[in-house]
N, C-alpha and C. Protein backbone atom coordinates (compact mmCIF):
# COMPACT_ATOMS: atom_id res chain seq x y z
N UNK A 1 0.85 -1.19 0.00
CA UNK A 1 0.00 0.00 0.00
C UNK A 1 0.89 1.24 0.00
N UNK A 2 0.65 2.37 -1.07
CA UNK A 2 1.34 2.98 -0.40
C UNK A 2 1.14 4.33 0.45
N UNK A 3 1.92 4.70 0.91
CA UNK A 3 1.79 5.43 2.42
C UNK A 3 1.98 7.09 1.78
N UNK A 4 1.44 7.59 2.72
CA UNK A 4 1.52 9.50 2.80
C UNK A 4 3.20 9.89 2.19
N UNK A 5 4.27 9.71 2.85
CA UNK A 5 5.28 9.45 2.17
C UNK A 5 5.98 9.45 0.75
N UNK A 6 5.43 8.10 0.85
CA UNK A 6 6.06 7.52 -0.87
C UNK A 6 5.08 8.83 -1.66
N UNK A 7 3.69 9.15 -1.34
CA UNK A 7 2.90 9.70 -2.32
C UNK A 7 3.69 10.75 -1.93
N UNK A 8 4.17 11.37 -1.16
CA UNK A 8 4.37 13.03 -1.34
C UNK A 8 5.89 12.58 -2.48
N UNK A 9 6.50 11.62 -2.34
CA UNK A 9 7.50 11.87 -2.53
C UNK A 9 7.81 11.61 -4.16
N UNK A 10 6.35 10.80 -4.89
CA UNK A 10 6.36 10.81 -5.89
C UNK A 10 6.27 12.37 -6.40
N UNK A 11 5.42 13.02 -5.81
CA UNK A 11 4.66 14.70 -6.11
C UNK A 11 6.03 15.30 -5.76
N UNK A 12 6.80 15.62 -4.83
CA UNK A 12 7.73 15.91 -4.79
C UNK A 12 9.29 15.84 -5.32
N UNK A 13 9.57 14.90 -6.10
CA UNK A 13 10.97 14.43 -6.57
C UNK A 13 11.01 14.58 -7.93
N UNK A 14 10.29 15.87 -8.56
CA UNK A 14 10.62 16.43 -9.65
C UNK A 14 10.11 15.42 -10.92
N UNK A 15 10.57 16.15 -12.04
CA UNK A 15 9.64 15.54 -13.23
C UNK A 15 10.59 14.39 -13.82
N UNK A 16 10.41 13.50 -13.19
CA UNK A 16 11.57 11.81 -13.34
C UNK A 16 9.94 11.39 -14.08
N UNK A 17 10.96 11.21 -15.92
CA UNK A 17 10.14 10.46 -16.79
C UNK A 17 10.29 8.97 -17.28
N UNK A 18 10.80 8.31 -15.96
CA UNK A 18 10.75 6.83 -15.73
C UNK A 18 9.32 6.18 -15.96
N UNK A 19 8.63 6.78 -14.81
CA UNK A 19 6.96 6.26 -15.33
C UNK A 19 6.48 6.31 -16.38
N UNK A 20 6.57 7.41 -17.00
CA UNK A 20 5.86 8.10 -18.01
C UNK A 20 6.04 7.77 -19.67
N UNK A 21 7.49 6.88 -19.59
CA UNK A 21 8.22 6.58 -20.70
C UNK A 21 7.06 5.14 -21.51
N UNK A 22 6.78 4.43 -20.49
CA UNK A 22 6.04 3.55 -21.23
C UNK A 22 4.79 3.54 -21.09
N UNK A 23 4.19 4.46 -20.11
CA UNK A 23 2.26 4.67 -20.05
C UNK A 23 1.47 5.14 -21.06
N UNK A 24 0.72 4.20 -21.17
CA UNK A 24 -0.14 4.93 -22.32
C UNK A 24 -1.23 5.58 -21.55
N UNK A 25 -2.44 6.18 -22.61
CA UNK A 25 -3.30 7.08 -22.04
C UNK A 25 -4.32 6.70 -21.27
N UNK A 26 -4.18 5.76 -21.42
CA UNK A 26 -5.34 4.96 -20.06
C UNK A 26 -4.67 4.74 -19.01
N UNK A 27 -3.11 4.38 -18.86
CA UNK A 27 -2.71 4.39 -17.77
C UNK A 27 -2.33 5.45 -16.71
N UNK A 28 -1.92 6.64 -17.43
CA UNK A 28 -2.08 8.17 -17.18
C UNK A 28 -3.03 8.79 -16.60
N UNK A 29 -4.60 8.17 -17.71
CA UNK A 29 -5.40 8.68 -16.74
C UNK A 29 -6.16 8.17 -15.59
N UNK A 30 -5.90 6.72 -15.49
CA UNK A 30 -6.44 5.94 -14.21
C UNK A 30 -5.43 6.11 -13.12
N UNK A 31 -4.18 7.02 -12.90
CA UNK A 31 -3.44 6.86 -12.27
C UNK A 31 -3.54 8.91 -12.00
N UNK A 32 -3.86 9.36 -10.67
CA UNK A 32 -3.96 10.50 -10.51
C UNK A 32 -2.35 10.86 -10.74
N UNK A 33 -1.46 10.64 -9.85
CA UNK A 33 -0.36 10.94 -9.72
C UNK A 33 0.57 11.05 -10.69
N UNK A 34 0.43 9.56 -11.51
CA UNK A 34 1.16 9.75 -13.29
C UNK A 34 0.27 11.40 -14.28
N UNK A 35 -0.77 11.31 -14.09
CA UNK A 35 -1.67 12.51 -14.70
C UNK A 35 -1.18 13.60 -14.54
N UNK A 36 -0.94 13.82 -12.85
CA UNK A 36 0.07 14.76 -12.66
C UNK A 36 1.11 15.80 -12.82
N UNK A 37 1.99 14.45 -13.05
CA UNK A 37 3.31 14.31 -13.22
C UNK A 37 3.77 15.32 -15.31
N UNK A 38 2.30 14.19 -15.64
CA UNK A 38 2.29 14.33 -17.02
C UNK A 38 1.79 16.02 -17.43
N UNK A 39 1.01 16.18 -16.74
CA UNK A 39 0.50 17.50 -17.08
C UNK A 39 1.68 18.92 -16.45
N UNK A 40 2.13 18.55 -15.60
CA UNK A 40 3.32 19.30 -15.29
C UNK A 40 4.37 19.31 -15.76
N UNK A 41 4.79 18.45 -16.67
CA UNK A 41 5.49 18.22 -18.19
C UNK A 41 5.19 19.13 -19.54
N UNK A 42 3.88 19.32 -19.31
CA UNK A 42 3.07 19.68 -20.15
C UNK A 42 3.69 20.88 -20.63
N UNK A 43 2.94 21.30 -18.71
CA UNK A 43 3.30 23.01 -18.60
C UNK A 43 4.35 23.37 -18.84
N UNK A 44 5.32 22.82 -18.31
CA UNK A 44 6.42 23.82 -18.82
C UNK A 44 7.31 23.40 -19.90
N UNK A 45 6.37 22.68 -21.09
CA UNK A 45 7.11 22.71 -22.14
C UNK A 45 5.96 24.05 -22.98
N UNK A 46 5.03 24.19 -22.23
CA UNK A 46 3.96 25.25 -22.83
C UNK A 46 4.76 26.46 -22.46
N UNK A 47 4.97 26.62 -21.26
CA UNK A 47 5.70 27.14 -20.47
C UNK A 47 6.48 28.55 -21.44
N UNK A 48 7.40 27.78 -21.64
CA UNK A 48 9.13 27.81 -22.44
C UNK A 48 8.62 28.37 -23.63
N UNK A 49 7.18 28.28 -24.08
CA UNK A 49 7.18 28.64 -25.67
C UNK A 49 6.59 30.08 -25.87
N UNK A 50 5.73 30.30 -24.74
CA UNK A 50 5.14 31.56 -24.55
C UNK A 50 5.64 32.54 -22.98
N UNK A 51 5.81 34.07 -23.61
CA UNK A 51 5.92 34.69 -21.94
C UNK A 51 4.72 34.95 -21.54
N UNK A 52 5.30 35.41 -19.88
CA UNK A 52 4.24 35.53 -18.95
C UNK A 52 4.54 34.79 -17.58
N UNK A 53 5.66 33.93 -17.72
CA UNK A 53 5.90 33.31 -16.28
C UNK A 53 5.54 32.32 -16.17
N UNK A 54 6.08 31.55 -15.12
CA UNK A 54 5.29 30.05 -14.92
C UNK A 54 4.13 30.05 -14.96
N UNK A 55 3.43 29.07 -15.63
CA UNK A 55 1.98 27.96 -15.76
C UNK A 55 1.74 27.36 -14.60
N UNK A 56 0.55 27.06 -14.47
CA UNK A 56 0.16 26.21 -13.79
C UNK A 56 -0.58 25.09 -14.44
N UNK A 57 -1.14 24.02 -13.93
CA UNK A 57 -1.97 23.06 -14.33
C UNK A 57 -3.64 23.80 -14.48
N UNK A 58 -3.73 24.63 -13.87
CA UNK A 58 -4.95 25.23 -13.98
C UNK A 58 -5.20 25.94 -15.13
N UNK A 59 -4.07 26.57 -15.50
CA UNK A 59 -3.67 27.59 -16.66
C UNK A 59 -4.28 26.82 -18.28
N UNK A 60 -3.45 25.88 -18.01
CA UNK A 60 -3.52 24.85 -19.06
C UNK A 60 -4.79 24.15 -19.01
N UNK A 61 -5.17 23.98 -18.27
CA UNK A 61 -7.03 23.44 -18.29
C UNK A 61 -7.73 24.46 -18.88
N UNK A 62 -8.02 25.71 -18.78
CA UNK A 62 -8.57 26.91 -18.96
C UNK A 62 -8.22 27.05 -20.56
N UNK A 63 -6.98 27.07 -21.31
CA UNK A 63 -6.52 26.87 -22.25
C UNK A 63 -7.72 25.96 -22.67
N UNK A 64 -7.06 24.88 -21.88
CA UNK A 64 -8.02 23.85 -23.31
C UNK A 64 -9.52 23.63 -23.10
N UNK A 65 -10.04 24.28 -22.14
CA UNK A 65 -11.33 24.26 -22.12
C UNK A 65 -11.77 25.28 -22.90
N UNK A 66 -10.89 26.74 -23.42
CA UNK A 66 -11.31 27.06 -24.80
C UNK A 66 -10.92 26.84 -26.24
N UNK A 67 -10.36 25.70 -25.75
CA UNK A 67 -9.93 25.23 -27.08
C UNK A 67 -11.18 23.99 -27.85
N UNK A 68 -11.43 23.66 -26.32
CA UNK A 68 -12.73 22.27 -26.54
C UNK A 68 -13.70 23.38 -26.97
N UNK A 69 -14.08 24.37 -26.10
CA UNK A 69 -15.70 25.47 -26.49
C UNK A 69 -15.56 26.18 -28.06
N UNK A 70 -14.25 25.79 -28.88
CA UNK A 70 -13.68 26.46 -30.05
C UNK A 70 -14.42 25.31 -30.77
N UNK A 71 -14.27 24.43 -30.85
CA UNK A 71 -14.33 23.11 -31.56
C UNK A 71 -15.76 22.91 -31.36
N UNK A 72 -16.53 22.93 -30.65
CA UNK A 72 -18.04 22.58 -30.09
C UNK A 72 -18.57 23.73 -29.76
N UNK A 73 -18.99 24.73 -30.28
CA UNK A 73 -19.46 25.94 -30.15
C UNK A 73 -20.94 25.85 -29.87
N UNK A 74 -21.60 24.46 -30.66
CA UNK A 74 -23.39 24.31 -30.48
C UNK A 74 -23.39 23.72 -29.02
N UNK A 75 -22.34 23.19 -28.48
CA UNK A 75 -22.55 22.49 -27.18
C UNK A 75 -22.68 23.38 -25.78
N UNK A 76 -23.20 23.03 -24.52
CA UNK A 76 -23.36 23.43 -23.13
C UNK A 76 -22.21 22.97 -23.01
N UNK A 77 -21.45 23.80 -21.99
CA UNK A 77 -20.33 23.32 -21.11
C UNK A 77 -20.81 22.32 -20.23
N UNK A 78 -20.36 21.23 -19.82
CA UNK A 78 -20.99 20.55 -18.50
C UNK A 78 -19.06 20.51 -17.97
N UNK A 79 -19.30 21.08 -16.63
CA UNK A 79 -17.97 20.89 -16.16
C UNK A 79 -17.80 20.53 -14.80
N UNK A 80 -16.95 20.37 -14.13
CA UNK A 80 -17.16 19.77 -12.56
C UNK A 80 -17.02 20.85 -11.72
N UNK A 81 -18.02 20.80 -10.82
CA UNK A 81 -18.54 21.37 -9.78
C UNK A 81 -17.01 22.62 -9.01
N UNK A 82 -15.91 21.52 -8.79
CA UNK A 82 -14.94 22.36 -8.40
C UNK A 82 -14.87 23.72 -9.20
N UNK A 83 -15.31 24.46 -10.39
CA UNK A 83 -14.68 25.78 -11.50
C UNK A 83 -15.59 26.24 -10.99
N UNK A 84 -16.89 25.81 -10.03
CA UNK A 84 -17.90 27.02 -10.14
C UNK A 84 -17.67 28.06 -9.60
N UNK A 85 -16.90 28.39 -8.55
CA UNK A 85 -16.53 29.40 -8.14
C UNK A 85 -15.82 30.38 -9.12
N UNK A 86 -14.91 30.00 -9.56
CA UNK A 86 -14.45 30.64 -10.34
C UNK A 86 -15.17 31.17 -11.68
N UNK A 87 -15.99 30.56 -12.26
CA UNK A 87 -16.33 31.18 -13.20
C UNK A 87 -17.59 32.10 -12.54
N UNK A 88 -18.33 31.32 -11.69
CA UNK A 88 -19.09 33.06 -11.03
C UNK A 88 -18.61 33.93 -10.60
N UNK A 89 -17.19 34.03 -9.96
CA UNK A 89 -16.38 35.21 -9.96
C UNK A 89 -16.70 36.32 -11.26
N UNK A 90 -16.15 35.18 -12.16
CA UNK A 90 -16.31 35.94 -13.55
C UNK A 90 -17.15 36.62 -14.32
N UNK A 91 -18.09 36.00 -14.19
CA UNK A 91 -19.87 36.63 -14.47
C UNK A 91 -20.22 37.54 -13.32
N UNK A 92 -19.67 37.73 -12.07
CA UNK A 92 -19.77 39.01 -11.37
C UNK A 92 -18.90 39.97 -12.32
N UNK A 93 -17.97 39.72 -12.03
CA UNK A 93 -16.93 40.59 -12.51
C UNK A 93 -17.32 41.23 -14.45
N UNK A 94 -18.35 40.65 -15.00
CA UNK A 94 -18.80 41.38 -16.12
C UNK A 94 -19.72 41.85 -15.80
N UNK A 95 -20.46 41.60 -15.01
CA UNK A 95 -21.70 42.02 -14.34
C UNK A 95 -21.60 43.46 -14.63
N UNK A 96 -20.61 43.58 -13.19
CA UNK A 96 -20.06 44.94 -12.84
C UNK A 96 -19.61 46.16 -14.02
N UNK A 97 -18.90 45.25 -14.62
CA UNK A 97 -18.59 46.16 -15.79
C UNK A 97 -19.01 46.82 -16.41
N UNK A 98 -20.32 45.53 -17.34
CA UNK A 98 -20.90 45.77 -18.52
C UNK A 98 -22.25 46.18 -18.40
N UNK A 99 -22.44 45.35 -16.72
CA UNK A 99 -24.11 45.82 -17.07
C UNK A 99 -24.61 45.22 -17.19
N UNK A 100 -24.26 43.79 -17.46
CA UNK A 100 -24.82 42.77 -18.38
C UNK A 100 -25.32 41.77 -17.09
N UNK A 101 -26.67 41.38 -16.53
CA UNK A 101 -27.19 40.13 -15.48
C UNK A 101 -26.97 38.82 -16.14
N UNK A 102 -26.58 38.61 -14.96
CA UNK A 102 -26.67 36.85 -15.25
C UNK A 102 -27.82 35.56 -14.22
N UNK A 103 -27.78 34.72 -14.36
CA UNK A 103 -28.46 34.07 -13.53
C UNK A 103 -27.80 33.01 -12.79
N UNK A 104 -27.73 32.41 -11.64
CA UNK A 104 -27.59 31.21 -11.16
C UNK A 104 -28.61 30.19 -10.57
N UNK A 105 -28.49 29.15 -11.62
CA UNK A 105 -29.78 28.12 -10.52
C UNK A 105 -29.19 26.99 -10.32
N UNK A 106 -30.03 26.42 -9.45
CA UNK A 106 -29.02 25.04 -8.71
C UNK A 106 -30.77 24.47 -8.54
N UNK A 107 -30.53 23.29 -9.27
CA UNK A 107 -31.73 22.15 -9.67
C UNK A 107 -31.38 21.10 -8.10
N UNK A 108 -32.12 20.64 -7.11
CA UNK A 108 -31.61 19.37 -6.17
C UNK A 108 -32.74 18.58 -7.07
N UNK A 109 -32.14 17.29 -6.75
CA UNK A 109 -32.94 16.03 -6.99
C UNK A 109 -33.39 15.77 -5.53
N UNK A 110 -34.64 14.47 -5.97
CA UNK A 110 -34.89 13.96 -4.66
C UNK A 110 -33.52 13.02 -4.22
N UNK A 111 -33.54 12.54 -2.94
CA UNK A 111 -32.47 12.08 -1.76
C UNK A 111 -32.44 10.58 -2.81
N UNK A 112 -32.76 9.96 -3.37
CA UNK A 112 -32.75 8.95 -3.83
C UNK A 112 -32.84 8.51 -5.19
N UNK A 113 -32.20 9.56 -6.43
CA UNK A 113 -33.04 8.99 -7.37
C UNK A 113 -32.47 7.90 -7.70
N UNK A 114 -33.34 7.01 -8.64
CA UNK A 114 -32.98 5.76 -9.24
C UNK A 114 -32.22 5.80 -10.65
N UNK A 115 -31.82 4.43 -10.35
CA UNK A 115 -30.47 4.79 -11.86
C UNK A 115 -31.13 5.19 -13.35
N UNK A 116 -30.62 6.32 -13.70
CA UNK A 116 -30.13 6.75 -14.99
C UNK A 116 -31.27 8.00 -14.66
N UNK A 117 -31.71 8.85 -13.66
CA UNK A 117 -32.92 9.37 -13.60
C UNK A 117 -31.67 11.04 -13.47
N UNK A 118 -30.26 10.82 -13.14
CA UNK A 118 -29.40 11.84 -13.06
C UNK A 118 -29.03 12.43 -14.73
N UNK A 119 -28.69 11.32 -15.22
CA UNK A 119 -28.08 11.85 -17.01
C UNK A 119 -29.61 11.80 -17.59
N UNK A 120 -30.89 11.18 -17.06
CA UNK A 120 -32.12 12.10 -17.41
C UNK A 120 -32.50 13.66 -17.75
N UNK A 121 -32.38 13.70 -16.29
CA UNK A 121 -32.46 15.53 -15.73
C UNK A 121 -31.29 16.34 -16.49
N UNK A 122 -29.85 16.11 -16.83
CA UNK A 122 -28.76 16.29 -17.39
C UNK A 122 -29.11 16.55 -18.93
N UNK A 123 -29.85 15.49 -19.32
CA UNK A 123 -30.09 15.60 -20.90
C UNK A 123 -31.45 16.76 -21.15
N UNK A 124 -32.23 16.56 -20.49
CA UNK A 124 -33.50 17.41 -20.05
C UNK A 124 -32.97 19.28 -19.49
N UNK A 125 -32.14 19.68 -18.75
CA UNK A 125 -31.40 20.92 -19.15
C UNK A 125 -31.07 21.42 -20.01
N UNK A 126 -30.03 20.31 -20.36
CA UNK A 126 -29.08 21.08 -21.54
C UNK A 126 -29.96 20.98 -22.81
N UNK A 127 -30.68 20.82 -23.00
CA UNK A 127 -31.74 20.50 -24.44
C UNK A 127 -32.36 22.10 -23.91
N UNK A 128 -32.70 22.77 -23.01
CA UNK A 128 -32.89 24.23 -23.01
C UNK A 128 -32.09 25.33 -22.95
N UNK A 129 -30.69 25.02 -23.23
CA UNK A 129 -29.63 25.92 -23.08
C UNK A 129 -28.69 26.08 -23.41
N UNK A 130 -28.32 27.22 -23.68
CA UNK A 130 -27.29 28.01 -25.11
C UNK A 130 -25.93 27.45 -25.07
N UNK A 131 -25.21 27.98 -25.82
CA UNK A 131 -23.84 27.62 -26.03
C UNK A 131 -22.99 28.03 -25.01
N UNK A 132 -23.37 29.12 -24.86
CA UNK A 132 -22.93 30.32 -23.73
C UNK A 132 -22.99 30.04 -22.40
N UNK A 133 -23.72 28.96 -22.04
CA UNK A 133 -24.53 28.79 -20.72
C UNK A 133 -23.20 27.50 -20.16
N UNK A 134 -23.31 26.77 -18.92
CA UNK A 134 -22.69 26.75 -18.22
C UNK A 134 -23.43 25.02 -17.04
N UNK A 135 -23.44 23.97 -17.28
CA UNK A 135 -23.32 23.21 -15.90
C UNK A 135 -22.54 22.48 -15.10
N UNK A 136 -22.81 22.64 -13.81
CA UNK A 136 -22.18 22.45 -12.87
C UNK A 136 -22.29 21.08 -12.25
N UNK A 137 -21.46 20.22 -12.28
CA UNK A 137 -22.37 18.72 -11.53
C UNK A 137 -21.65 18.23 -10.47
N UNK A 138 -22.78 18.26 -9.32
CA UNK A 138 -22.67 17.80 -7.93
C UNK A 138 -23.27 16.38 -7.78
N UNK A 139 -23.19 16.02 -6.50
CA UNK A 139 -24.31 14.90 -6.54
C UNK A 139 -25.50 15.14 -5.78
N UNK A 140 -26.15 15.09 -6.64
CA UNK A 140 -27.76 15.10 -6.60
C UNK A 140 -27.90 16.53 -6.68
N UNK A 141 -27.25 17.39 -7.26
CA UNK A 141 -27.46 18.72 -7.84
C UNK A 141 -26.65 19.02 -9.23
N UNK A 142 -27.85 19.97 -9.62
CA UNK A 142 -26.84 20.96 -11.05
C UNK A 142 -27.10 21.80 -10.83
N UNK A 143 -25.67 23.01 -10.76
CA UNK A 143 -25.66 24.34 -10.42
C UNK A 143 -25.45 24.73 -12.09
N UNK A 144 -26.39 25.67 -12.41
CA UNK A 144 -26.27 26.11 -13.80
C UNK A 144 -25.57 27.74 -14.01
N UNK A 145 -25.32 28.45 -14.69
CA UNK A 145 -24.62 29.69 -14.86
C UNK A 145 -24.69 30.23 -16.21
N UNK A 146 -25.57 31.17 -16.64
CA UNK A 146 -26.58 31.34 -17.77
C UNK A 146 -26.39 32.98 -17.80
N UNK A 147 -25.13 33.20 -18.46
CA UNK A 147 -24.60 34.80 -18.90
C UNK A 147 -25.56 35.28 -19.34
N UNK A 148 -25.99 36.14 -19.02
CA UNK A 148 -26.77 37.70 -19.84
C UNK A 148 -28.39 36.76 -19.58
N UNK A 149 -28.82 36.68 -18.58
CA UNK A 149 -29.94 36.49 -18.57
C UNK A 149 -30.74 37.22 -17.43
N UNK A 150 -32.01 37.43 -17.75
CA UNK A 150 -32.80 38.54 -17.01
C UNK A 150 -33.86 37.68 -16.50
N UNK A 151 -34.83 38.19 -15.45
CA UNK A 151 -35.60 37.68 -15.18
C UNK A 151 -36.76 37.44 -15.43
N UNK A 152 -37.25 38.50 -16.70
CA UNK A 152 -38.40 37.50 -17.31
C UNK A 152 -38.19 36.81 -18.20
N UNK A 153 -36.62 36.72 -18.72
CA UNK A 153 -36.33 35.23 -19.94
C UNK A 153 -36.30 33.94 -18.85
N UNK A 154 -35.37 34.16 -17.80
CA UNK A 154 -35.27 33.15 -16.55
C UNK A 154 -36.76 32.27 -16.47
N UNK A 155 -37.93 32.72 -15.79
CA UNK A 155 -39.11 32.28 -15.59
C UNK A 155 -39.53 30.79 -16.85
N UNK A 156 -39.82 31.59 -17.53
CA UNK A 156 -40.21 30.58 -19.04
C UNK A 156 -39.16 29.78 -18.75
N UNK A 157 -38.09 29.66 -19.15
CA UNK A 157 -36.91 28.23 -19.15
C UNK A 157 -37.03 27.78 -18.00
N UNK A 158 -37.04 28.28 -16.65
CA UNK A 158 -37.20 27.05 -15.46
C UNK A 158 -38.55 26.13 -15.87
N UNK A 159 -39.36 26.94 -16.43
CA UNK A 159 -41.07 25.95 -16.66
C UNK A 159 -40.54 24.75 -17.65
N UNK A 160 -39.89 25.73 -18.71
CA UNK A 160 -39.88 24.73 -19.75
C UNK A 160 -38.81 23.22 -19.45
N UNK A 161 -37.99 23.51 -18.04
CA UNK A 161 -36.84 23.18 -17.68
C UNK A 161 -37.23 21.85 -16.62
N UNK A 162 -38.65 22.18 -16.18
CA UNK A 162 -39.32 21.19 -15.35
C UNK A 162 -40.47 20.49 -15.94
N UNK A 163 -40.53 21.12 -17.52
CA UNK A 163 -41.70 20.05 -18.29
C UNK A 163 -41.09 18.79 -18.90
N UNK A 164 -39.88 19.24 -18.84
CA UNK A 164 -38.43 18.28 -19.69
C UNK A 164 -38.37 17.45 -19.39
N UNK A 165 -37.71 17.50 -17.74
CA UNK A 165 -37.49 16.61 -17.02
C UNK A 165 -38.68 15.95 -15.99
N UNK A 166 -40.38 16.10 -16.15
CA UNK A 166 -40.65 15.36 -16.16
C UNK A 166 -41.24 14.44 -17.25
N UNK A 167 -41.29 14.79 -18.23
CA UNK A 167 -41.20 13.81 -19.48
C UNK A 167 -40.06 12.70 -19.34
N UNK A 168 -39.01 13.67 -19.39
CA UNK A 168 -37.74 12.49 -19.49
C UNK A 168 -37.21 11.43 -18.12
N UNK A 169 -37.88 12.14 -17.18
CA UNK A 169 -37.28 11.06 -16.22
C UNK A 169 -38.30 10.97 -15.08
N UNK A 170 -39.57 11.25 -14.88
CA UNK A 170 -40.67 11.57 -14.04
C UNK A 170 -40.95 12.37 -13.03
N UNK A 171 -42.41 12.66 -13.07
CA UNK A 171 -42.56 13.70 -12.35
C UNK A 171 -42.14 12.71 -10.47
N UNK A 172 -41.95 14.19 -9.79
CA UNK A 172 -41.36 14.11 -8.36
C UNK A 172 -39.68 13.64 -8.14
N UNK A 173 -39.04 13.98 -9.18
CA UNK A 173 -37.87 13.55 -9.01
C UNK A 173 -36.72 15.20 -8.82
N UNK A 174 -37.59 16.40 -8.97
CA UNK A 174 -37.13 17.25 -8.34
C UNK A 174 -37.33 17.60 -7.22
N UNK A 175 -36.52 17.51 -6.38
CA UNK A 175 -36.60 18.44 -4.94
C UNK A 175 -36.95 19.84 -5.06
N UNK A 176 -35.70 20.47 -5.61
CA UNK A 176 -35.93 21.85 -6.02
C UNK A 176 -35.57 22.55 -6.76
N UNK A 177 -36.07 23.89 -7.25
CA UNK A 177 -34.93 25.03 -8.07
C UNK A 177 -35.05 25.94 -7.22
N UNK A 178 -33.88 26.26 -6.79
CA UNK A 178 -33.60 27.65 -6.39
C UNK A 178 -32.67 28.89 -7.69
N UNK A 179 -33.28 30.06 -8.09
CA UNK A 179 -32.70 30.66 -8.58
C UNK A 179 -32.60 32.38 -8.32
N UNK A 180 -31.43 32.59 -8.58
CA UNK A 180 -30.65 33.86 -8.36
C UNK A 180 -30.10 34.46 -9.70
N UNK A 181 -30.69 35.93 -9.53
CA UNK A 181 -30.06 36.85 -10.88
C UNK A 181 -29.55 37.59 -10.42
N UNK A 182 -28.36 38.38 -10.89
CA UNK A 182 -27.37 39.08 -10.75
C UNK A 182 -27.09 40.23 -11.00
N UNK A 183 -27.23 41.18 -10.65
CA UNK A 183 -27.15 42.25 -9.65
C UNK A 183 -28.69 41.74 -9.26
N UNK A 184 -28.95 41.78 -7.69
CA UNK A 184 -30.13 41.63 -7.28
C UNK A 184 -30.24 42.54 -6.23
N UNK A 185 -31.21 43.01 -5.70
CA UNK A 185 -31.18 43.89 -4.21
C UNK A 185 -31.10 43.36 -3.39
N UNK A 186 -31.03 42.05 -2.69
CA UNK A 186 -30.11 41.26 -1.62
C UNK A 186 -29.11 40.94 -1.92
N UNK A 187 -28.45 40.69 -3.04
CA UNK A 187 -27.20 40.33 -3.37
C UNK A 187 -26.28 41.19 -4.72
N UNK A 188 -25.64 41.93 -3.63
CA UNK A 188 -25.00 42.87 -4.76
C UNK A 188 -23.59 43.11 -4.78
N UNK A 189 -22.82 41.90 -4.50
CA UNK A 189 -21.64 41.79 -4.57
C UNK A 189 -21.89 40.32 -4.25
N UNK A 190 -20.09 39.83 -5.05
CA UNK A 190 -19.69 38.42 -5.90
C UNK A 190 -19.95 37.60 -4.40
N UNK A 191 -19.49 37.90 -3.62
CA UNK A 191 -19.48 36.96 -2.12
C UNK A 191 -20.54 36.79 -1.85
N UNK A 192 -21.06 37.80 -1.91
CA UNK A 192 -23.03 37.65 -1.70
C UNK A 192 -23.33 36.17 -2.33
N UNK A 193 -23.29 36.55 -3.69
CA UNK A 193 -23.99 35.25 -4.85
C UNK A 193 -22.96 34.38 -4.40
N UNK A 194 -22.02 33.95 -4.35
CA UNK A 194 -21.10 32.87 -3.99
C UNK A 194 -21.52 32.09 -2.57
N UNK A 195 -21.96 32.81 -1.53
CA UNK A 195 -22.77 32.49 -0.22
C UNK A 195 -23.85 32.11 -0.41
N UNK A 196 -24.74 32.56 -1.14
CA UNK A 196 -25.98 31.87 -1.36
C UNK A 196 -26.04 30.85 -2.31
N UNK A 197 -25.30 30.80 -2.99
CA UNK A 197 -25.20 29.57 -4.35
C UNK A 197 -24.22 27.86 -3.12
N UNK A 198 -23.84 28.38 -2.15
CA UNK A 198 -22.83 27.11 -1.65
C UNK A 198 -24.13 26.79 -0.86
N UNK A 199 -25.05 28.02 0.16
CA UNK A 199 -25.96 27.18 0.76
C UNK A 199 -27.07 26.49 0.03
N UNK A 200 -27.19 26.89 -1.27
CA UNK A 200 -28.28 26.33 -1.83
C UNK A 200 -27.46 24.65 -2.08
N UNK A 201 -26.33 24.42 -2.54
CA UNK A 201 -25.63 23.50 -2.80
C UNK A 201 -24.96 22.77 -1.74
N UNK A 202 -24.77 23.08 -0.39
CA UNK A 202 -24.87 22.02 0.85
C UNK A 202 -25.60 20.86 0.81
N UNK A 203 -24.80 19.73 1.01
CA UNK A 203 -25.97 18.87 1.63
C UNK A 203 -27.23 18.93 2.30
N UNK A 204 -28.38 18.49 2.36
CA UNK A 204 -29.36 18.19 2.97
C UNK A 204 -28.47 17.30 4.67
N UNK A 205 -29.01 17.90 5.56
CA UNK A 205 -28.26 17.29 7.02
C UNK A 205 -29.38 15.61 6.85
């Protein structure tokens, strides 16, 4: 097994391309630590080619997540739950600028749904929403993030958003929608919406 140790010491003992020489891409990616290793290779051969200073692994995700939204322009982002912060940073931060509202909603399921009733509700969203738009996947929630939207376009798409999904996966399998638009008169700064979007997205105790 191995121990706290050996793992730091793989993460730690620099970019030794012993592992890496014979893994292929399945082994890379079933292996966090080789993934790692590999993507920090990455960077600073990305690094070296452009200025601006060291990369990070984050840097390079961001990269290619507009490189994927370049290539698939008709598609919804579906991305993992960890970026949401960050990209609602971001949609504050145009907010502010431009003027421009946005929305946040966070869909819960009931405490139990049954199998395949999640990539139901999943397929049943994104069949109402733009290129531009944004999901977030938790378990047993989707936090959505829907640039330049106001609140009487908002209304109509949650309806149309809960006729979907009970067609596609049955009625009572939502718990709830909670939704938030941006600049609001309770919430008028990024921490605001960031505080209310984590409690809507807490577990149920």
């Amino acid at each position: 097994m191995t121990t706290v140790t050996e793992t730091a010491k793989r993460l730690g003992d620099g970019l030794d391309l012993s592992e890496l020489e014979e893994a292929d891409l399945a082994t890379i990616c079933a292996d966090p630590l080789l993934a790692q290793r590999f993507a920090n290779l990455v960077v600073r051969s990305a690094s070296s080619q452009l200025p601006g200073g060291p990369w990070s692994i984050e840097d390079l995700r961001d990269i290619l997540d507009a490189a994927i939204r370049g290539r698939r322009r008709e598609g919804v982002r579906i991305v993992e739950g960890r970026y949401f912060r960050k990209r609602v940073r971001e949609q504050c931060a145009l907010a502010e600028r431009y003027g421009d509202p946005f929305a946040v909603v966070v869909i819960s399921l009931e405490p139990e749904p049954s199998p395949g009733v999640y990539q139901s509700v999943l397929d049943a969203v994104v069949e109402r929403l733009r290129s531009t738009d944004m999901v977030f996947l938790y378990r047993r929630r989707y936090a959505l993030v829907l640039p330049r939207m106001r609140d009487e376009a908002l209304e109509p798409l949650i309806a149309r958003v809960r006729e979907l999904i009970g067609v596609g996966a049955g009625e009572g399998v939502i718990e709830d929608i909670r939704t938030l638009v941006y600049p609001d008169a309770s919430h008028q700064d990024t921490q605001s919406v960031l505080d209310w979007a984590e409690d809507q997205l807490r577990p149920s105790p």
